[in-house]
N, C-alpha and C. Protein backbone atom coordinates (compact mmCIF):
# COMPACT_ATOMS: atom_id res chain seq x y z
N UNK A 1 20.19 13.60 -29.69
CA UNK A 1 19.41 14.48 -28.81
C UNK A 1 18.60 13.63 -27.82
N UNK A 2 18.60 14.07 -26.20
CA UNK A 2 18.23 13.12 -25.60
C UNK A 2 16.38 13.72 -25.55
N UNK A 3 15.44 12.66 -25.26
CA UNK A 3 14.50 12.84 -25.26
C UNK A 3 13.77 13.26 -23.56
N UNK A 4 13.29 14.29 -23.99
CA UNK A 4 12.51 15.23 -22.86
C UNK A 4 11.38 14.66 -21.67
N UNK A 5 11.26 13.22 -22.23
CA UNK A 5 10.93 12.52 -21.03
C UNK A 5 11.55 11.54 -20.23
N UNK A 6 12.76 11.44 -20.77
CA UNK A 6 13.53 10.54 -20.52
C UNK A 6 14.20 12.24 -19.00
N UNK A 7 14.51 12.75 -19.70
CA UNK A 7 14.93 13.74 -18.88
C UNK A 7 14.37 14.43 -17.65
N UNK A 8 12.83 14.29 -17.87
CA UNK A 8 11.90 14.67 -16.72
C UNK A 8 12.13 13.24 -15.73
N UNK A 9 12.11 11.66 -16.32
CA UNK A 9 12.41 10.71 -15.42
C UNK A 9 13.69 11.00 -14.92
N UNK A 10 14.57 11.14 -15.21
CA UNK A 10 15.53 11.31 -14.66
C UNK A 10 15.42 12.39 -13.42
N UNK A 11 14.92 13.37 -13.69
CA UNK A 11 15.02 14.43 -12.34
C UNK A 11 14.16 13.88 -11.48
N UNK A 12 13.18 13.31 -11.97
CA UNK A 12 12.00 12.47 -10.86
C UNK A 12 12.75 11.77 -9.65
N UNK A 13 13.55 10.58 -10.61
CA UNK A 13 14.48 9.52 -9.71
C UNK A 13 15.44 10.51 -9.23
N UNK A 14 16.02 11.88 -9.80
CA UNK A 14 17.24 12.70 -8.89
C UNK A 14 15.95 13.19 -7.40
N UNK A 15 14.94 13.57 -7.66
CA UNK A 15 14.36 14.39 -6.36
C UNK A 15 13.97 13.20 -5.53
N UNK A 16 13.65 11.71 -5.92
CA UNK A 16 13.28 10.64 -4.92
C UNK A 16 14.38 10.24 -4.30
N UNK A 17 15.71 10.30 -4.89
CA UNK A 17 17.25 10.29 -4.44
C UNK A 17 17.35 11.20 -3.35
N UNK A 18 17.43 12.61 -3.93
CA UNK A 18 17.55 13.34 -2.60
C UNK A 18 16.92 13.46 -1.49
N UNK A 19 15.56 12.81 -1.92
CA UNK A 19 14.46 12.52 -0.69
C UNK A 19 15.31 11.88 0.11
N UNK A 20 15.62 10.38 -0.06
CA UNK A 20 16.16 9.37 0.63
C UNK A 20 17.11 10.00 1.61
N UNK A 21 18.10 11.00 0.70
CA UNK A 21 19.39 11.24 1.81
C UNK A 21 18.95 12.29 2.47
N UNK A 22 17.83 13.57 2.39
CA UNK A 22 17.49 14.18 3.40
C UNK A 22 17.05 13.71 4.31
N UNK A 23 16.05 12.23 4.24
CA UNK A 23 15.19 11.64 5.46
C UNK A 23 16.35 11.20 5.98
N UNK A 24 17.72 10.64 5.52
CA UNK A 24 18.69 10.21 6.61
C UNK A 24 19.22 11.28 7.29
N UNK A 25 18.91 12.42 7.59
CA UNK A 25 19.52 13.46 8.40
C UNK A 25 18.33 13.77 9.53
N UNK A 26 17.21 13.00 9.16
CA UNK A 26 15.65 13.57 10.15
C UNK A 26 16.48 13.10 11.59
N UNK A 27 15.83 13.87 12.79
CA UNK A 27 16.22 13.72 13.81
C UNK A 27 15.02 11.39 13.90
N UNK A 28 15.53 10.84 14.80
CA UNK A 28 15.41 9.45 15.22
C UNK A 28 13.80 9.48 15.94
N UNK A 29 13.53 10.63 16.21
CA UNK A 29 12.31 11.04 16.94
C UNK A 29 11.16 10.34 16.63
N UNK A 30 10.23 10.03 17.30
CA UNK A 30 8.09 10.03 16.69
C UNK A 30 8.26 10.66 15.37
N UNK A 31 8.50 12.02 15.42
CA UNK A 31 8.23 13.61 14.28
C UNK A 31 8.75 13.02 13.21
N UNK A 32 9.99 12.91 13.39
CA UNK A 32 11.52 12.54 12.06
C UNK A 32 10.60 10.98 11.32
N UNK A 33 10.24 10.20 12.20
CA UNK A 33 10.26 8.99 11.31
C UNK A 33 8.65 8.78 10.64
N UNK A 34 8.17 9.49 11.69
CA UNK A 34 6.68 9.26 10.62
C UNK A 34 6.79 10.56 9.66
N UNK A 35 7.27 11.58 9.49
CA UNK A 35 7.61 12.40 8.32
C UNK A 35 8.00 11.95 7.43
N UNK A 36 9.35 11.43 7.88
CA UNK A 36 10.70 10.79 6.79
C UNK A 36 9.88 9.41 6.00
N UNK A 37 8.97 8.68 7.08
CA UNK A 37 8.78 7.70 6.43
C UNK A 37 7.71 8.10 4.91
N UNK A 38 6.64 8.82 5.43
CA UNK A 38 6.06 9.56 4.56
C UNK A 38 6.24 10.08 3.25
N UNK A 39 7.45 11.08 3.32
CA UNK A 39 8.13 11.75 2.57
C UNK A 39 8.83 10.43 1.23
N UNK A 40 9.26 9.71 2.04
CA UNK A 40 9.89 8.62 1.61
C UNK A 40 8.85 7.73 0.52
N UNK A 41 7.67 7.90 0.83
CA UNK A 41 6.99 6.96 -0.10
C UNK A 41 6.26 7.74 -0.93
N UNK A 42 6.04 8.86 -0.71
CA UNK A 42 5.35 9.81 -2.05
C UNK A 42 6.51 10.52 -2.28
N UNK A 43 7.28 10.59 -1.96
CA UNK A 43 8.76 11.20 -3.31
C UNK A 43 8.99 9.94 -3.73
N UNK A 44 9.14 8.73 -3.32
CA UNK A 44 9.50 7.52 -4.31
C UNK A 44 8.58 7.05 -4.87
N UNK A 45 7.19 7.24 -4.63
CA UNK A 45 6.30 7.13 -5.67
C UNK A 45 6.18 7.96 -7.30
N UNK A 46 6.29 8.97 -6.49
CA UNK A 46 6.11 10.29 -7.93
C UNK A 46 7.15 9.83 -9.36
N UNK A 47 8.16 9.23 -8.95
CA UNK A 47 9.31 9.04 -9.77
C UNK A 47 8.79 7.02 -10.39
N UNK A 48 8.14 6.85 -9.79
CA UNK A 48 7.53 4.87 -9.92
C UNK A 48 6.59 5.04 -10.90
N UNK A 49 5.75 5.90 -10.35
CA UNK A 49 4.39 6.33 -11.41
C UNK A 49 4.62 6.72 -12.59
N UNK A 50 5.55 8.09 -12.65
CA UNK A 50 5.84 8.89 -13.88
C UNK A 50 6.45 7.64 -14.59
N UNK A 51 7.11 6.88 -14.06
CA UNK A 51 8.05 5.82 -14.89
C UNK A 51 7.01 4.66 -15.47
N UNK A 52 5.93 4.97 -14.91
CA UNK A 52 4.71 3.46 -14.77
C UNK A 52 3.88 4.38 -16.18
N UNK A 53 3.78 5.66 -16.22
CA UNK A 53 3.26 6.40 -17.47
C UNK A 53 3.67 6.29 -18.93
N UNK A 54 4.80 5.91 -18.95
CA UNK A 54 5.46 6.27 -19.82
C UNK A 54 5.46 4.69 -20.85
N UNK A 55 5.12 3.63 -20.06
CA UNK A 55 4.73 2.30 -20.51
C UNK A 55 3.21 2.24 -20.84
N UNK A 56 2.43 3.51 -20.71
CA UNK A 56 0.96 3.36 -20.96
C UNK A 56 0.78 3.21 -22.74
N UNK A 57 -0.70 2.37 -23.01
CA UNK A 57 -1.17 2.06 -23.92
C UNK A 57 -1.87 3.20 -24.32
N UNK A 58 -2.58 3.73 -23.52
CA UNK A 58 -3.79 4.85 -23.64
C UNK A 58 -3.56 6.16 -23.49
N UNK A 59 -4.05 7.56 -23.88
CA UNK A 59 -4.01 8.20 -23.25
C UNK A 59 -4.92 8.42 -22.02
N UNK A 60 -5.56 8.15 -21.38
CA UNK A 60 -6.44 7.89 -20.25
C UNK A 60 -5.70 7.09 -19.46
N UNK A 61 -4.65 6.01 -19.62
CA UNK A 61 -3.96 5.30 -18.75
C UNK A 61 -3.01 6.35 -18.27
N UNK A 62 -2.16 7.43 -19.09
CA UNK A 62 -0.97 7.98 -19.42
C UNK A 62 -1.74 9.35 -18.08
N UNK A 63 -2.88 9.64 -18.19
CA UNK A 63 -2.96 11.03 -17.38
C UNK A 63 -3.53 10.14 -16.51
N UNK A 64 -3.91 8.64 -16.46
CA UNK A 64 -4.13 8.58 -14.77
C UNK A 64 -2.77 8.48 -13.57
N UNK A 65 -2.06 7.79 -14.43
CA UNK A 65 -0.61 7.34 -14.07
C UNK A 65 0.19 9.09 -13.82
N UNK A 66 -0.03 9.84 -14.84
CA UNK A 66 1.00 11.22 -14.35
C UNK A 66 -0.44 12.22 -13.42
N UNK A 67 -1.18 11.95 -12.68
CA UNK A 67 -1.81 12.01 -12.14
C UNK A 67 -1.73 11.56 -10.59
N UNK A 68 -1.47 10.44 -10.67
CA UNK A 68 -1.00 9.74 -9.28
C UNK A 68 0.53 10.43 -8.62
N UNK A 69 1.61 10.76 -10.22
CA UNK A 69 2.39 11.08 -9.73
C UNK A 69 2.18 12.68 -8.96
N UNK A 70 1.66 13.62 -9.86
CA UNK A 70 1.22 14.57 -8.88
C UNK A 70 0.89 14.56 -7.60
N UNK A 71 -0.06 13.99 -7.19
CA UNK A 71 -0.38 13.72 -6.39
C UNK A 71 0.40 13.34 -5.17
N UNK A 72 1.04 12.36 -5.43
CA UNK A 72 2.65 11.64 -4.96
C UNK A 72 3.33 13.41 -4.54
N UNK A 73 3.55 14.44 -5.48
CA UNK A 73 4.37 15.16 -5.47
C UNK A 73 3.88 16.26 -4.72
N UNK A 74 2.34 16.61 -4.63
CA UNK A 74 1.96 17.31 -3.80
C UNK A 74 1.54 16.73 -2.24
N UNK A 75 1.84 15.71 -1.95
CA UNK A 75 2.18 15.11 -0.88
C UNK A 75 3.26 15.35 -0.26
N UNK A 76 4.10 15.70 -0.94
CA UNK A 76 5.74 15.41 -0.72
C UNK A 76 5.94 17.00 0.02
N UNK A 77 5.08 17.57 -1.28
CA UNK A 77 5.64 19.45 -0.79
C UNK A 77 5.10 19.87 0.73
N UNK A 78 3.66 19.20 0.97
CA UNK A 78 3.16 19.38 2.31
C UNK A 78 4.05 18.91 3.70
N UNK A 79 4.53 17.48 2.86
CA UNK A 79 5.55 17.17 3.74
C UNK A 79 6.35 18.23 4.61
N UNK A 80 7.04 18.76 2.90
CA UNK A 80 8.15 19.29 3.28
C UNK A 80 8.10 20.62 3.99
N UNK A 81 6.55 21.21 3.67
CA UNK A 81 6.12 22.39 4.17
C UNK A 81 6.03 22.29 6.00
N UNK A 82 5.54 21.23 6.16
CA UNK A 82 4.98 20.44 7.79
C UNK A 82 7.00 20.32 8.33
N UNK A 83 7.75 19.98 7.75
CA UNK A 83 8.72 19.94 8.00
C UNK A 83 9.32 21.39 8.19
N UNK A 84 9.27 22.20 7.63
CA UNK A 84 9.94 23.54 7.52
C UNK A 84 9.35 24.31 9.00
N UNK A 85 8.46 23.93 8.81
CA UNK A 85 7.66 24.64 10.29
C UNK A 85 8.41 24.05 11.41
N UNK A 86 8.38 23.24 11.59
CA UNK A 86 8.79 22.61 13.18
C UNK A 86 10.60 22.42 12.72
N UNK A 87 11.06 22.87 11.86
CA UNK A 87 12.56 23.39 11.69
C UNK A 87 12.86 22.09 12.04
N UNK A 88 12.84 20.75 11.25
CA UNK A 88 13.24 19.41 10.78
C UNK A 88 14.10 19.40 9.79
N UNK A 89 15.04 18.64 9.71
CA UNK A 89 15.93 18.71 8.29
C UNK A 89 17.09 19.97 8.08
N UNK A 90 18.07 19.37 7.26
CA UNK A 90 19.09 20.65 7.16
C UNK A 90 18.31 21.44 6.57
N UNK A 91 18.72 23.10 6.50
CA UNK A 91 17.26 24.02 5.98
C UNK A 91 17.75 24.12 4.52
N UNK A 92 19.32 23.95 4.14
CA UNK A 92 19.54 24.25 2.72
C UNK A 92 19.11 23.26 1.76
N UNK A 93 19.40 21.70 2.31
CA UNK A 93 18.69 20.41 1.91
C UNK A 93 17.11 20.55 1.78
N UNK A 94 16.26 20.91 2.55
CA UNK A 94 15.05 21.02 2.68
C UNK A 94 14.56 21.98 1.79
N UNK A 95 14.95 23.47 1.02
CA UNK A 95 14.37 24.15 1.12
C UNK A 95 14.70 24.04 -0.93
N UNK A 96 16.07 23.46 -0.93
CA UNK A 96 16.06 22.49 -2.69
C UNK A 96 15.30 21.84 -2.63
N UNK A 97 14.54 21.12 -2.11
CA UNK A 97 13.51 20.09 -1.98
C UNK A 97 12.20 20.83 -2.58
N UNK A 98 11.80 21.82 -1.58
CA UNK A 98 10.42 22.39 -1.82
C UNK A 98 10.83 23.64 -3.00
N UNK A 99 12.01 23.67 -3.68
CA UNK A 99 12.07 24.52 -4.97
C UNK A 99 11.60 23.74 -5.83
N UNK A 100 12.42 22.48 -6.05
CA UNK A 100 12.47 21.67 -6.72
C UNK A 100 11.10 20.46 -7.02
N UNK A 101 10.39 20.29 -6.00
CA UNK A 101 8.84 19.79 -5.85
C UNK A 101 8.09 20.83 -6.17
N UNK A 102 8.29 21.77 -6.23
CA UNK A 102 7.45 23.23 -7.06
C UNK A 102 7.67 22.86 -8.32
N UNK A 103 8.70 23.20 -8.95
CA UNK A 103 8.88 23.21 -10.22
C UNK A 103 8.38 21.32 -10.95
N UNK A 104 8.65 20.70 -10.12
CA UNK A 104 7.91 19.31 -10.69
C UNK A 104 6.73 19.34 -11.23
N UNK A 105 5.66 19.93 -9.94
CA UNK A 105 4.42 19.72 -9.89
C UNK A 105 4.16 20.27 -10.85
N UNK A 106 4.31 21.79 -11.44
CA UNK A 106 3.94 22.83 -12.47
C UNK A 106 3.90 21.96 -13.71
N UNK A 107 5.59 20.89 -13.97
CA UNK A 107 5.99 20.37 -15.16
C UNK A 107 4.63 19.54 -14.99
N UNK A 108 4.26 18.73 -14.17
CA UNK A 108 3.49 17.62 -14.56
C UNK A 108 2.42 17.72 -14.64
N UNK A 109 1.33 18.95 -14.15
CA UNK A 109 0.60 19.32 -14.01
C UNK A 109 0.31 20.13 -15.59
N UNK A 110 1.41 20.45 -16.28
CA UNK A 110 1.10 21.04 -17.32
C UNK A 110 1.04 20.07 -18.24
N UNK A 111 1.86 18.82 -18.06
CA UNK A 111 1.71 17.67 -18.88
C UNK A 111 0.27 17.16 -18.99
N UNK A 112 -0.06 17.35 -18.05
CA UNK A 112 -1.62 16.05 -17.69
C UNK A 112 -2.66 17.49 -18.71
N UNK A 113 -2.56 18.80 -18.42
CA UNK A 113 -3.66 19.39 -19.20
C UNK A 113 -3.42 19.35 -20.41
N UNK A 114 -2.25 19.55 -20.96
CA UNK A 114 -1.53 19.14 -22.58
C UNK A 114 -2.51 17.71 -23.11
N UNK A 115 -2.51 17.13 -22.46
CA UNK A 115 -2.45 15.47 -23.06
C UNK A 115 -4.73 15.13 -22.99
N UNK A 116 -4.82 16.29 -22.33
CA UNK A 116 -6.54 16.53 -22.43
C UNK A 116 -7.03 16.51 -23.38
C-alpha cells in the first residue's frame, strides 16, 4: 500500500510539471514572462517545500515547511486567477490548473490544522 504522502508529493511535483508546460505556451510578451516567470517559482516551490516537510525533525519545523508550501500555492492560484482575466494561457490548460491548486490548498491547509 502506497503511502498518502508520498502520493500528495507526487501530485505536488505533477501540478509544478504542468506549471512548467503551461508557462511554455504564455504568449513571449512583458505580461507572459513576468507571470510565467512567477507562476514558475511558487508552483515549483509548493512541491520543494512539501518535499523539504517531510524530512522535518519537529512538528513546528513540519507546519512551517507545509506552510510555506501553501503559501507557494496560494500564490500560484492568484497567478492563475490574474491570468484568466487578461485571457493568457490555453483556457482548458489553465483552468486544470486553478481546479487543481484549489483542491491542493484545501489538502494542505487541512494538513497544517491536523498537525496543531
Amino acid at each position: 500500500m502506497t503511502d498518502k504522502k508520498f502520493d500528495l508529493e507526487d501530485r505536488l511535483v505533477d501540478f509544478a510539471a504542468a506549471i512548467v508546460i503551461f508557462c511554455k505556451d504564455l504568449p513571449s510578451d512583458m505580461t507572459g514572462q513576468y507571470y510565467g516567470n512567477q507562476l514558475l517559482r511558487s508552483g515549483g516551490s509548493s512541491a520543494l517545500n512539501f518535499g523539504e516537510a517531510q524530512g522535518t525533525n519537529t512538528k513546528r519545523d513540519y507546519i512551517n515547511k507545509a506552510s510555506i508550501c501553501l503559501k507557494e500555492l496560494k500564490e500560484s492560484r492568484v497567478n492563475l486567477k490574474i491570468l484568466h482575466k487578461v485571457e493568457y494561457g490555453i483556457t482548458s490548460k489553465r483552468d486544470n490548473l486553478l481546479d487543481e491548486v484549489e483542491q491542493l490548498i484545501r489538502i494542505i491547509a487541512t494538513i497544517i490544522k491536523n498537525k496543531k
